[in-house]
PDB file of N, CA and C in Angstrom:
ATOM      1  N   UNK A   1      39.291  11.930  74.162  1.00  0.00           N
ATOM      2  CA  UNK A   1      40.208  11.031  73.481  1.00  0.00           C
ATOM      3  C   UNK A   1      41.640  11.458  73.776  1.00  0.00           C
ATOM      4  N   UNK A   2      42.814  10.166  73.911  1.00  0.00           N
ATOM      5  CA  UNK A   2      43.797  10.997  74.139  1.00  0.00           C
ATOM      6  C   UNK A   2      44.640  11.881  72.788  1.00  0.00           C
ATOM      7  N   UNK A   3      45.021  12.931  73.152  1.00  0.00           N
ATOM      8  CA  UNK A   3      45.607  13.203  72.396  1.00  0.00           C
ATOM      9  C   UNK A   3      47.170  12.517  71.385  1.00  0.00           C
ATOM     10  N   UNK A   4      47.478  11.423  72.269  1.00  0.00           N
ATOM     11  CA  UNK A   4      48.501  10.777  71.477  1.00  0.00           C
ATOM     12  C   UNK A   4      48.355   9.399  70.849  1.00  0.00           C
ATOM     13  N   UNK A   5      46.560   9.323  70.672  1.00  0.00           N
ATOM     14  CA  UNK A   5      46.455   8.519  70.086  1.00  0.00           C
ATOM     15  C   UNK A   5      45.275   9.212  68.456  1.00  0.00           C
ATOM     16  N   UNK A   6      45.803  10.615  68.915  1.00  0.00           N
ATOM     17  CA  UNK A   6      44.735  11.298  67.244  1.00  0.00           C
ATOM     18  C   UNK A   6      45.360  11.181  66.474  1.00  0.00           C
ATOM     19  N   UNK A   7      45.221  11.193  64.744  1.00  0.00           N
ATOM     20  CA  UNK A   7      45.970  10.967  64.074  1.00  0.00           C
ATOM     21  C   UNK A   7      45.204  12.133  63.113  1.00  0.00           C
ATOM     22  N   UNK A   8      46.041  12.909  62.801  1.00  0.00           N
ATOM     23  CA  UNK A   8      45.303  13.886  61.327  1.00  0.00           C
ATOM     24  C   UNK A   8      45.686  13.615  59.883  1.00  0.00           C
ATOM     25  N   UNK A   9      46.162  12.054  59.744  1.00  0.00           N
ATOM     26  CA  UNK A   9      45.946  11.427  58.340  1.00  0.00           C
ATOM     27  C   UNK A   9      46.489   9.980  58.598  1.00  0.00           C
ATOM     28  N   UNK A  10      45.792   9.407  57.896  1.00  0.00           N
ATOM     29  CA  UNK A  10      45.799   7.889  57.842  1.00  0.00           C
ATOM     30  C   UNK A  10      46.765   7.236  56.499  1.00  0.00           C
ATOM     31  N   UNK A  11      47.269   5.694  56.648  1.00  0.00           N
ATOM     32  CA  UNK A  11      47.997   5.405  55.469  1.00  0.00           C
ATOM     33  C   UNK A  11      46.870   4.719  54.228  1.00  0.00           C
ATOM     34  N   UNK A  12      47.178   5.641  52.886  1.00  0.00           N
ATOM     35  CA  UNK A  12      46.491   5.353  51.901  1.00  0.00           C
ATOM     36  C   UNK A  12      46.450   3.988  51.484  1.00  0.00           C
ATOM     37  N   UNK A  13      45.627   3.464  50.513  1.00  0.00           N
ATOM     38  CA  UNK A  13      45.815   2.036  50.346  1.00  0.00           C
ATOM     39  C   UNK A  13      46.720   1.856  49.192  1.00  0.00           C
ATOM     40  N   UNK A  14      47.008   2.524  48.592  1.00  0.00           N
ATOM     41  CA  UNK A  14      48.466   2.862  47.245  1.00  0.00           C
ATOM     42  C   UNK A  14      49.600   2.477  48.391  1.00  0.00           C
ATOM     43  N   UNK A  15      49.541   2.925  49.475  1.00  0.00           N
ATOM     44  CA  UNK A  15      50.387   3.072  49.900  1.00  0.00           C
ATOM     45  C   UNK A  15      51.720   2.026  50.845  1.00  0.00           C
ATOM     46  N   UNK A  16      50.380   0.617  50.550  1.00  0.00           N
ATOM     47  CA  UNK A  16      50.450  -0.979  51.147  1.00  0.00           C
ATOM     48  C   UNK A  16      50.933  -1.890  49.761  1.00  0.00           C
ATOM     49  N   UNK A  17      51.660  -2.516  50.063  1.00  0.00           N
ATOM     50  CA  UNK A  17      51.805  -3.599  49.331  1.00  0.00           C
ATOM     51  C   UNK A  17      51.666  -5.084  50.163  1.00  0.00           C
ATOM     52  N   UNK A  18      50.868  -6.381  49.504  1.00  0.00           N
ATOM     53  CA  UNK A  18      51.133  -7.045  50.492  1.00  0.00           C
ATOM     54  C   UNK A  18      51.444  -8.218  49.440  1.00  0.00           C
ATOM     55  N   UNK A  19      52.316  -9.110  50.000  1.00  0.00           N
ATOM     56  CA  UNK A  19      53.306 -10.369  49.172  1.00  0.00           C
ATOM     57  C   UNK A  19      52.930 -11.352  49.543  1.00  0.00           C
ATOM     58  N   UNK A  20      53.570 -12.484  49.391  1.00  0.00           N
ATOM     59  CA  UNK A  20      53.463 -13.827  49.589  1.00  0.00           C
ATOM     60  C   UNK A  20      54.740 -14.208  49.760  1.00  0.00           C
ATOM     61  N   UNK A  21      55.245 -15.474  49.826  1.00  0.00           N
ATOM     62  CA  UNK A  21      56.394 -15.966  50.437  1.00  0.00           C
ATOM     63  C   UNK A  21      57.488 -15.326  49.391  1.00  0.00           C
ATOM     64  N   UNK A  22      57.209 -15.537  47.837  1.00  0.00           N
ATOM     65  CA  UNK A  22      57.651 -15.452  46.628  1.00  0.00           C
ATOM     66  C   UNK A  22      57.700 -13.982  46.671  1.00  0.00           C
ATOM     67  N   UNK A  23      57.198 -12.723  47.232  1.00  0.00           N
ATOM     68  CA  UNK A  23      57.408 -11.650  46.662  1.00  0.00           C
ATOM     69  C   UNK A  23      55.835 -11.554  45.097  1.00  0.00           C
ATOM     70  N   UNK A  24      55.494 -12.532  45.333  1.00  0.00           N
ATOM     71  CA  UNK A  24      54.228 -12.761  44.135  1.00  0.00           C
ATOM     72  C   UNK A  24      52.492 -11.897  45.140  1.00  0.00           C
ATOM     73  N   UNK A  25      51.705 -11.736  44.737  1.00  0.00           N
ATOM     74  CA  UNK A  25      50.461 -11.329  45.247  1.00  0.00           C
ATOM     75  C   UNK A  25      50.231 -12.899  45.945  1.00  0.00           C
ATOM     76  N   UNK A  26      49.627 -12.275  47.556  1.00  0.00           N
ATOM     77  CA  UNK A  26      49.194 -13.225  48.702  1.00  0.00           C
ATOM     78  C   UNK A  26      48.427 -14.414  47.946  1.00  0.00           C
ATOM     79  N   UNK A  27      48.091 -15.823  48.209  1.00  0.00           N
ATOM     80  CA  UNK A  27      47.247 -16.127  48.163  1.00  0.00           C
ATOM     81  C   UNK A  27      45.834 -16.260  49.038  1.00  0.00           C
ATOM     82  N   UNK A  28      45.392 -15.269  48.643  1.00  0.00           N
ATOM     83  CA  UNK A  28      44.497 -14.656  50.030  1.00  0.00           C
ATOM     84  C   UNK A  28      43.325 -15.798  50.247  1.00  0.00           C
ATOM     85  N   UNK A  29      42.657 -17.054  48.648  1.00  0.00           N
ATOM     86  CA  UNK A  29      41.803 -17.611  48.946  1.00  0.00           C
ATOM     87  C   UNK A  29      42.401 -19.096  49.771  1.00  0.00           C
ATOM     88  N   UNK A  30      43.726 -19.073  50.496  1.00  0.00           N
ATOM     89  CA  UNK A  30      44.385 -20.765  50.073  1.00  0.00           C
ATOM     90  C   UNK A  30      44.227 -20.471  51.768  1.00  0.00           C
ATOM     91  N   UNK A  31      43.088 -21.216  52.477  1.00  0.00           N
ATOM     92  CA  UNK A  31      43.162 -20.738  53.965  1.00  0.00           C
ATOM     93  C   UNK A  31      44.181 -21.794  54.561  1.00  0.00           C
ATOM     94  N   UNK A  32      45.571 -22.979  53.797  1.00  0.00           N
ATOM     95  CA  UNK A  32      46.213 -23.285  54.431  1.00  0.00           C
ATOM     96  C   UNK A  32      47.358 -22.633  54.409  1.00  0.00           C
ATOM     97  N   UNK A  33      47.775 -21.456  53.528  1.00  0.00           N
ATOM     98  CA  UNK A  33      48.549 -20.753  53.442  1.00  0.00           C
ATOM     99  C   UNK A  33      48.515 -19.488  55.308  1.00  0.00           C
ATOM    100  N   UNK A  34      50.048 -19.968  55.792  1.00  0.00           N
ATOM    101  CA  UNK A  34      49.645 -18.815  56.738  1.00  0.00           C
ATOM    102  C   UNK A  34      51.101 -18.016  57.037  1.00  0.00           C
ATOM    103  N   UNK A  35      51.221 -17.521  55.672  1.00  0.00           N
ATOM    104  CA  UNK A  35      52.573 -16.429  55.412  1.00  0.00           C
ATOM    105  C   UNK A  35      51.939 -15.019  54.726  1.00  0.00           C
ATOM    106  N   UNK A  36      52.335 -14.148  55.207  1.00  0.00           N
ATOM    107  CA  UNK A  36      52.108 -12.857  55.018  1.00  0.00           C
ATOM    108  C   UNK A  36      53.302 -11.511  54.775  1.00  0.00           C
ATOM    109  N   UNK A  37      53.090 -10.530  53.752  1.00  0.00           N
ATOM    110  CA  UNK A  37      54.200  -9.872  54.107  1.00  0.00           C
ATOM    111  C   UNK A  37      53.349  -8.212  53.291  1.00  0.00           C
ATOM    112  N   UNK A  38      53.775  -7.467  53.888  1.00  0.00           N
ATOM    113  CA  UNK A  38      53.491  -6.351  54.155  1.00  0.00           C
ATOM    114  C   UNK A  38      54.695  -5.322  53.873  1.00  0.00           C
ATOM    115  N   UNK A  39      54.678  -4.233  52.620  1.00  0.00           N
ATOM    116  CA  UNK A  39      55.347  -3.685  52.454  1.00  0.00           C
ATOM    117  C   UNK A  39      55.014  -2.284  52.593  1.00  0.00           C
ATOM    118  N   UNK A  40      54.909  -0.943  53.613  1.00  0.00           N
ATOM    119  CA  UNK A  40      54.671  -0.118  53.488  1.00  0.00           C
ATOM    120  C   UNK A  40      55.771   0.979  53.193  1.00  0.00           C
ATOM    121  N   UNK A  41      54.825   1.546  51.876  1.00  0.00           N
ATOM    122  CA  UNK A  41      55.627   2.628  51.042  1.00  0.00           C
ATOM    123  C   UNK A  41      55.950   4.018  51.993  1.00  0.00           C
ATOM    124  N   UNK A  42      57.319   4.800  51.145  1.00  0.00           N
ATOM    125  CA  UNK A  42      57.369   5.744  51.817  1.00  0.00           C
ATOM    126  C   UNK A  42      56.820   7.263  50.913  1.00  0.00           C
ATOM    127  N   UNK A  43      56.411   8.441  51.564  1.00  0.00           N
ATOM    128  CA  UNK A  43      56.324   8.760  50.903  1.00  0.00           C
ATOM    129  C   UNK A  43      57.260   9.702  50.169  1.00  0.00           C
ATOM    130  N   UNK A  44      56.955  10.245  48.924  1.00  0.00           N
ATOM    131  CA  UNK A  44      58.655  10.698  48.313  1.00  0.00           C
ATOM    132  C   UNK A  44      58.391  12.352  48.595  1.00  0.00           C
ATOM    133  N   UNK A  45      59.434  13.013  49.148  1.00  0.00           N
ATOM    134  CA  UNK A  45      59.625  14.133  49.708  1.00  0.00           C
ATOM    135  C   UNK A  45      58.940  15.568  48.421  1.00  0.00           C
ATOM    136  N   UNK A  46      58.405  16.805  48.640  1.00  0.00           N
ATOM    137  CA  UNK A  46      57.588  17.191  48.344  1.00  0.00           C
ATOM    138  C   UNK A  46      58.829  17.937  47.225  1.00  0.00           C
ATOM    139  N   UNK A  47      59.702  18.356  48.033  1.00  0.00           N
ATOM    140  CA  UNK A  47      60.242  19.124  47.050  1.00  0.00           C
ATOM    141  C   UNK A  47      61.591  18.317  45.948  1.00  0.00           C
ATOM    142  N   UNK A  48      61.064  17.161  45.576  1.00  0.00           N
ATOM    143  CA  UNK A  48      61.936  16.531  45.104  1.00  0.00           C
ATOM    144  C   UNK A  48      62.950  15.730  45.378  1.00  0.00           C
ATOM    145  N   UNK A  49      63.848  15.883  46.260  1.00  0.00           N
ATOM    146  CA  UNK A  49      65.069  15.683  46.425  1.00  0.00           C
ATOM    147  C   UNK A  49      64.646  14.293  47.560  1.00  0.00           C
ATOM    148  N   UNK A  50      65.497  13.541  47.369  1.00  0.00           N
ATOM    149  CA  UNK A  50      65.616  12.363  48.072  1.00  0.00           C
ATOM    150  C   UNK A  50      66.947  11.537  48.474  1.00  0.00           C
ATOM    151  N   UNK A  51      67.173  11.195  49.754  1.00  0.00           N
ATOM    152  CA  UNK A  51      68.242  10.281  49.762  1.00  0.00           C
ATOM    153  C   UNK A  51      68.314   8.914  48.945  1.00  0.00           C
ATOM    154  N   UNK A  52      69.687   8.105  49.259  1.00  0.00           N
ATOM    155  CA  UNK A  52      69.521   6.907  48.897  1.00  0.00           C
ATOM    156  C   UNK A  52      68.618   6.149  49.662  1.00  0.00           C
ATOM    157  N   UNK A  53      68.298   6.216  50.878  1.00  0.00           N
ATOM    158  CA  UNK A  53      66.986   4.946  51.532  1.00  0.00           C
ATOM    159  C   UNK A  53      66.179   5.537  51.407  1.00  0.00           C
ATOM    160  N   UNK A  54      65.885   6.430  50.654  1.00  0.00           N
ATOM    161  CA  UNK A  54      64.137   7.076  50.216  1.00  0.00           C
ATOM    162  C   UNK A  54      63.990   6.761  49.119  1.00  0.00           C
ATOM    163  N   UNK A  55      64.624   5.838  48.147  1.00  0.00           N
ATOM    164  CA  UNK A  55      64.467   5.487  46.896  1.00  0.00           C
ATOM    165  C   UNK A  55      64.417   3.731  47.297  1.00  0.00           C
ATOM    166  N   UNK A  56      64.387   3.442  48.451  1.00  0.00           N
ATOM    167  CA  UNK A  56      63.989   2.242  48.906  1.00  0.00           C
ATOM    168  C   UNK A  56      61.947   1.634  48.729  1.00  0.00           C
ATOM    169  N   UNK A  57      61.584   0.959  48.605  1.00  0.00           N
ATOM    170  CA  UNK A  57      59.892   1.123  48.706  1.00  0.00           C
ATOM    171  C   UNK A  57      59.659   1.673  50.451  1.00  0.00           C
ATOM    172  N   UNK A  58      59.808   0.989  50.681  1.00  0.00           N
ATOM    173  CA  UNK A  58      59.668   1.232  52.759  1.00  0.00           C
ATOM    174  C   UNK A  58      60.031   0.396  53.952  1.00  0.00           C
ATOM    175  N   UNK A  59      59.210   0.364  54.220  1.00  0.00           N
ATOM    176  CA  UNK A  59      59.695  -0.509  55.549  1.00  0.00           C
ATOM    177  C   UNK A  59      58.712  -2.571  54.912  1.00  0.00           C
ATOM    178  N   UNK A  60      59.253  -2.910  55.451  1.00  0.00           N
ATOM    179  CA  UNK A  60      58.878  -4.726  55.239  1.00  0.00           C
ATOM    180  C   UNK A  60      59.022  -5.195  56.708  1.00  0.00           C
ATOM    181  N   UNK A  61      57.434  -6.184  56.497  1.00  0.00           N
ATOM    182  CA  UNK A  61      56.920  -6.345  57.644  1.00  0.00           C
ATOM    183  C   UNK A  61      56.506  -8.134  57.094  1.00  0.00           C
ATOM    184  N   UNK A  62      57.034  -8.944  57.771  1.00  0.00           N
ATOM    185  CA  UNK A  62      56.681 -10.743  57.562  1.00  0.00           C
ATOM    186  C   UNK A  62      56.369 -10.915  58.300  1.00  0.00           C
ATOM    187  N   UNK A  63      55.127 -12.072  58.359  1.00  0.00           N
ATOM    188  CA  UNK A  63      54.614 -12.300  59.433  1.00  0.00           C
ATOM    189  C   UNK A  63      54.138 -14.397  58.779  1.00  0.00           C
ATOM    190  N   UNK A  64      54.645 -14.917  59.749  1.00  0.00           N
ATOM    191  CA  UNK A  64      54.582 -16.505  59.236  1.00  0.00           C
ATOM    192  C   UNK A  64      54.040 -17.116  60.458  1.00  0.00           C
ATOM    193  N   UNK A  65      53.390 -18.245  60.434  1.00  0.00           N
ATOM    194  CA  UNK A  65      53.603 -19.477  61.512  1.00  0.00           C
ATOM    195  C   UNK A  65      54.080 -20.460  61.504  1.00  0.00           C
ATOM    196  N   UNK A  66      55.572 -20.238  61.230  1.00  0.00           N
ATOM    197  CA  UNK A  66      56.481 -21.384  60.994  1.00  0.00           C
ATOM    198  C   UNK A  66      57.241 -20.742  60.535  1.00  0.00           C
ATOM    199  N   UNK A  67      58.428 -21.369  60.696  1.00  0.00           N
ATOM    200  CA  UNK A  67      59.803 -20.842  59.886  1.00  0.00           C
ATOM    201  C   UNK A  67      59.989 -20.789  58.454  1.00  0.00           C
ATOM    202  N   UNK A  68      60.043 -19.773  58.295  1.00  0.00           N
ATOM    203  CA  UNK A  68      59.939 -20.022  56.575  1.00  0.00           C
ATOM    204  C   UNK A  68      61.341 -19.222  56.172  1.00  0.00           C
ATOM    205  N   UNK A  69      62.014 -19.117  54.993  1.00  0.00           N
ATOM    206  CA  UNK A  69      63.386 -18.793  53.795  1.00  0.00           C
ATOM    207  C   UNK A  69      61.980 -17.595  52.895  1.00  0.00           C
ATOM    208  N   UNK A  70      62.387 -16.867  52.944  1.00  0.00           N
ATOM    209  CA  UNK A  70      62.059 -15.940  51.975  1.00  0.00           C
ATOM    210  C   UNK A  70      63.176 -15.122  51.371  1.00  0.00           C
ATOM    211  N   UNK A  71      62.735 -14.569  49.984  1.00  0.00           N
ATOM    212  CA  UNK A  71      63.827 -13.949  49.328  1.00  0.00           C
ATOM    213  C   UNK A  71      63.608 -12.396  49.327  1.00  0.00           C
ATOM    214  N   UNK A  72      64.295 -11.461  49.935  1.00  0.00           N
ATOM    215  CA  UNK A  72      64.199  -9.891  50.136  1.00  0.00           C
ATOM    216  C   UNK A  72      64.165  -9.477  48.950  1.00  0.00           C
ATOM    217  N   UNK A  73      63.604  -8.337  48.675  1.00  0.00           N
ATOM    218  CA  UNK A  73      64.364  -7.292  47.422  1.00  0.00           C
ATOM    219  C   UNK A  73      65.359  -6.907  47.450  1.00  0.00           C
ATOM    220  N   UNK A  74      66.345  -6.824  46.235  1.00  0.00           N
ATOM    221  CA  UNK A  74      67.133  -6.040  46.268  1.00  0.00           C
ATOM    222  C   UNK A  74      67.444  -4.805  46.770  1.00  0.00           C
ATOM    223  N   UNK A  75      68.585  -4.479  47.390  1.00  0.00           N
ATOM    224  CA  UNK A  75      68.961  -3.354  47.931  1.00  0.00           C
ATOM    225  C   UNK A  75      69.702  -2.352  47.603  1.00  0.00           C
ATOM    226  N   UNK A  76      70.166  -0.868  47.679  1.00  0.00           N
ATOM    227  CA  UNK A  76      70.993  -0.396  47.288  1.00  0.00           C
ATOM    228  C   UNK A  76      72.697  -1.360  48.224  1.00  0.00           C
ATOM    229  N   UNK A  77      73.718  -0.895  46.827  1.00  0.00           N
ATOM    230  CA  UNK A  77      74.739  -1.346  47.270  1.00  0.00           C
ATOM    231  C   UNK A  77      75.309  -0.679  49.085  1.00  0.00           C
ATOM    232  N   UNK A  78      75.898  -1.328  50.006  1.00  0.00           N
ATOM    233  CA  UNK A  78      76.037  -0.325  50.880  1.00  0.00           C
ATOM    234  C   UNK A  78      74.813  -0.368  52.446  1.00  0.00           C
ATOM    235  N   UNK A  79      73.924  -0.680  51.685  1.00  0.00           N
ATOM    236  CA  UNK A  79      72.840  -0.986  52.927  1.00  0.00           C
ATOM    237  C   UNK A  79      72.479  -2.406  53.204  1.00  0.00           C
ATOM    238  N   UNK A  80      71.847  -2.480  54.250  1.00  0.00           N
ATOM    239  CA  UNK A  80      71.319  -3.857  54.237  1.00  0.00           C
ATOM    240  C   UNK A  80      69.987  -3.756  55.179  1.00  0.00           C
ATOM    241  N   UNK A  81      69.658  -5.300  55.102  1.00  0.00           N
ATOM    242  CA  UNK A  81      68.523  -5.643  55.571  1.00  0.00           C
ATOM    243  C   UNK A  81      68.427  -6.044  57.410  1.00  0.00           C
ATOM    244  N   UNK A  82      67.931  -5.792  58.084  1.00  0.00           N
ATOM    245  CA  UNK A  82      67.970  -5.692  59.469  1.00  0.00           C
ATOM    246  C   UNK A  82      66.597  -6.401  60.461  1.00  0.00           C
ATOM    247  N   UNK A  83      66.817  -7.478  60.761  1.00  0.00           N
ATOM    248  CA  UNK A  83      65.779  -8.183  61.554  1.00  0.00           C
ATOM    249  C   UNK A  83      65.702  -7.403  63.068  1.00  0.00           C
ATOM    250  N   UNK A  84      64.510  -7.285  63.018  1.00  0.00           N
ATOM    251  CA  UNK A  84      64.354  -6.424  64.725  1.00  0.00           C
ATOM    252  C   UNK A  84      63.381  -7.547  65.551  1.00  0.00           C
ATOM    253  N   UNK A  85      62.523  -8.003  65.041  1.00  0.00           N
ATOM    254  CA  UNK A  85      61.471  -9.118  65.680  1.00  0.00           C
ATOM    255  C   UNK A  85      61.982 -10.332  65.352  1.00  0.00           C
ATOM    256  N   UNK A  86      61.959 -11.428  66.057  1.00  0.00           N
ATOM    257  CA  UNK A  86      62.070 -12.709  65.510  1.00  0.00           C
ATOM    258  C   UNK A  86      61.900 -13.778  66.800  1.00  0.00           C
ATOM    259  N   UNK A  87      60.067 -14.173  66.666  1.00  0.00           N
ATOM    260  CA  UNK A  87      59.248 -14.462  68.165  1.00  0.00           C
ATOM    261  C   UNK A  87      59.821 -15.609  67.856  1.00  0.00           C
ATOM    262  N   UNK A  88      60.348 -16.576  66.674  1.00  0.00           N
ATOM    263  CA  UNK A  88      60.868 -17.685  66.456  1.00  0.00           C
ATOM    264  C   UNK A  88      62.054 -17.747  67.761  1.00  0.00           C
ATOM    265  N   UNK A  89      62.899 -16.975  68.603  1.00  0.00           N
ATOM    266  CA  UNK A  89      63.803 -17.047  69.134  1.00  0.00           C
ATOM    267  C   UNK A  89      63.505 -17.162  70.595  1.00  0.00           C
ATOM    268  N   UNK A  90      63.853 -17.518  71.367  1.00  0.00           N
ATOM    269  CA  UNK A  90      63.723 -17.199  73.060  1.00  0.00           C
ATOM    270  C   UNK A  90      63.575 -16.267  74.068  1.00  0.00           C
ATOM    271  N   UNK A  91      62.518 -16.470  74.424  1.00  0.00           N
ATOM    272  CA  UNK A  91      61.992 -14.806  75.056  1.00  0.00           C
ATOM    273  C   UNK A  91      63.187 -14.126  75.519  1.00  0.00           C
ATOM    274  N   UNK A  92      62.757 -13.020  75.253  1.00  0.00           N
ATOM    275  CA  UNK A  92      63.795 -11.502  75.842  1.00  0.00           C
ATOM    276  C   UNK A  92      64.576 -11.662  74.192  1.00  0.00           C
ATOM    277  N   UNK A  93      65.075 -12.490  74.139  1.00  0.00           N
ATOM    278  CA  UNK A  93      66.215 -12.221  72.874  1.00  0.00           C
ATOM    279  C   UNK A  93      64.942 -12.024  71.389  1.00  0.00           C
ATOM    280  N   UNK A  94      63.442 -12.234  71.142  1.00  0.00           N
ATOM    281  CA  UNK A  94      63.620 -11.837  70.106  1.00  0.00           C
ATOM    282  C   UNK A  94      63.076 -10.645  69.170  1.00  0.00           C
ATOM    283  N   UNK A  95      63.505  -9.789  70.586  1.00  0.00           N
ATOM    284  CA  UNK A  95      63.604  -8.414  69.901  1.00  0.00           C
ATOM    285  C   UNK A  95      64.518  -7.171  70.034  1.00  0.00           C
ATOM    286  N   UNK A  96      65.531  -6.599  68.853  1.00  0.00           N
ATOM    287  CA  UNK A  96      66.489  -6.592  68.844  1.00  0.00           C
ATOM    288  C   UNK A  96      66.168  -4.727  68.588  1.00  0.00           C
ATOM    289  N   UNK A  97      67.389  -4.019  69.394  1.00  0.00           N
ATOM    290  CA  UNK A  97      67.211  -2.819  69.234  1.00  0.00           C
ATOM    291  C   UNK A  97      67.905  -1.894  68.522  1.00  0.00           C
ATOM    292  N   UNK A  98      69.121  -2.578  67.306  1.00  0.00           N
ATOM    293  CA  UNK A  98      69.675  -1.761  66.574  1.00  0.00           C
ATOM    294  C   UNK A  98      69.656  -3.005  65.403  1.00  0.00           C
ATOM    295  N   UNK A  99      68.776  -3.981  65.192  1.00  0.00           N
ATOM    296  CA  UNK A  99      68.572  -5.033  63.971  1.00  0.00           C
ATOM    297  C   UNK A  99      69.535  -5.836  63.781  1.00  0.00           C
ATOM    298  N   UNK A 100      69.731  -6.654  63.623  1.00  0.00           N
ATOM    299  CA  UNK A 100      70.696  -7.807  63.210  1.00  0.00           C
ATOM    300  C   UNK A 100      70.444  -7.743  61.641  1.00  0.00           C
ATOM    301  N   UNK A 101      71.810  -7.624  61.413  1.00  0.00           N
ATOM    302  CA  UNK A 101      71.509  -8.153  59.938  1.00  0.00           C
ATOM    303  C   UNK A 101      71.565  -8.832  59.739  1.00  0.00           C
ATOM    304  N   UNK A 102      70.389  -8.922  58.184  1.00  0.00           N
ATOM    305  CA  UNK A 102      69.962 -10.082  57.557  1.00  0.00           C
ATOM    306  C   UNK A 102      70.754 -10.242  56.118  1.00  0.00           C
ATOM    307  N   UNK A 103      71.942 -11.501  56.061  1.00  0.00           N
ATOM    308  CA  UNK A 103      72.866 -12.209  54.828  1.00  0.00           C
ATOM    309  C   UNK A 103      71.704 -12.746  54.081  1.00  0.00           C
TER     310      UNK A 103
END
């Protein structure tokens, strides 16, 4: 096996959050629903101490087939939100290597 594909721990399931357009729990039985969002937590440092983007939940991951308006979580003052994927756009341009921010 290669070695850079071993992993000596996996992400817990505490450790997933997954949303709906609303930020509400998916509707996982509505098979015309096809918006998804994925919030993986970080974990909080052992010996206490944490920055300000470690008091963030984690990283956010949307995934739609169609253009959709969704509403982010709140952020600390000072940071923002940063689109890196967006297949909605024209090849080559929609993936971005220092994020566009997201108003």
């Amino acid at each position: 096996m290669r070695s850079d594909l071993k992993k000596r721990s996996f992400m817990k399931e505490e450790s997933i959050n997954w949303h709906g357009n609303d930020q509400n729990p998916p509707r996982w039985e509505d098979l015309s629903c096809k918006f998804l969002v994925t919030t993986l937590k970080v974990d909080k440092p052992e010996n206490g101490l944490c920055s300000e983007s470690s008091l963030l939940e984690g990283e956010m991951f949307i995934a739609a087939g169609h253009s959709e308006s969704v509403p982010l979580p709140e952020i600390p003052e000072g940071m923002a939100w940063h689109r890196l994927v967006d297949p909605a756009l024209p090849f080559s341009g929609f993936f971005s290597n220092g994020g566009e921010p997201v108003i």
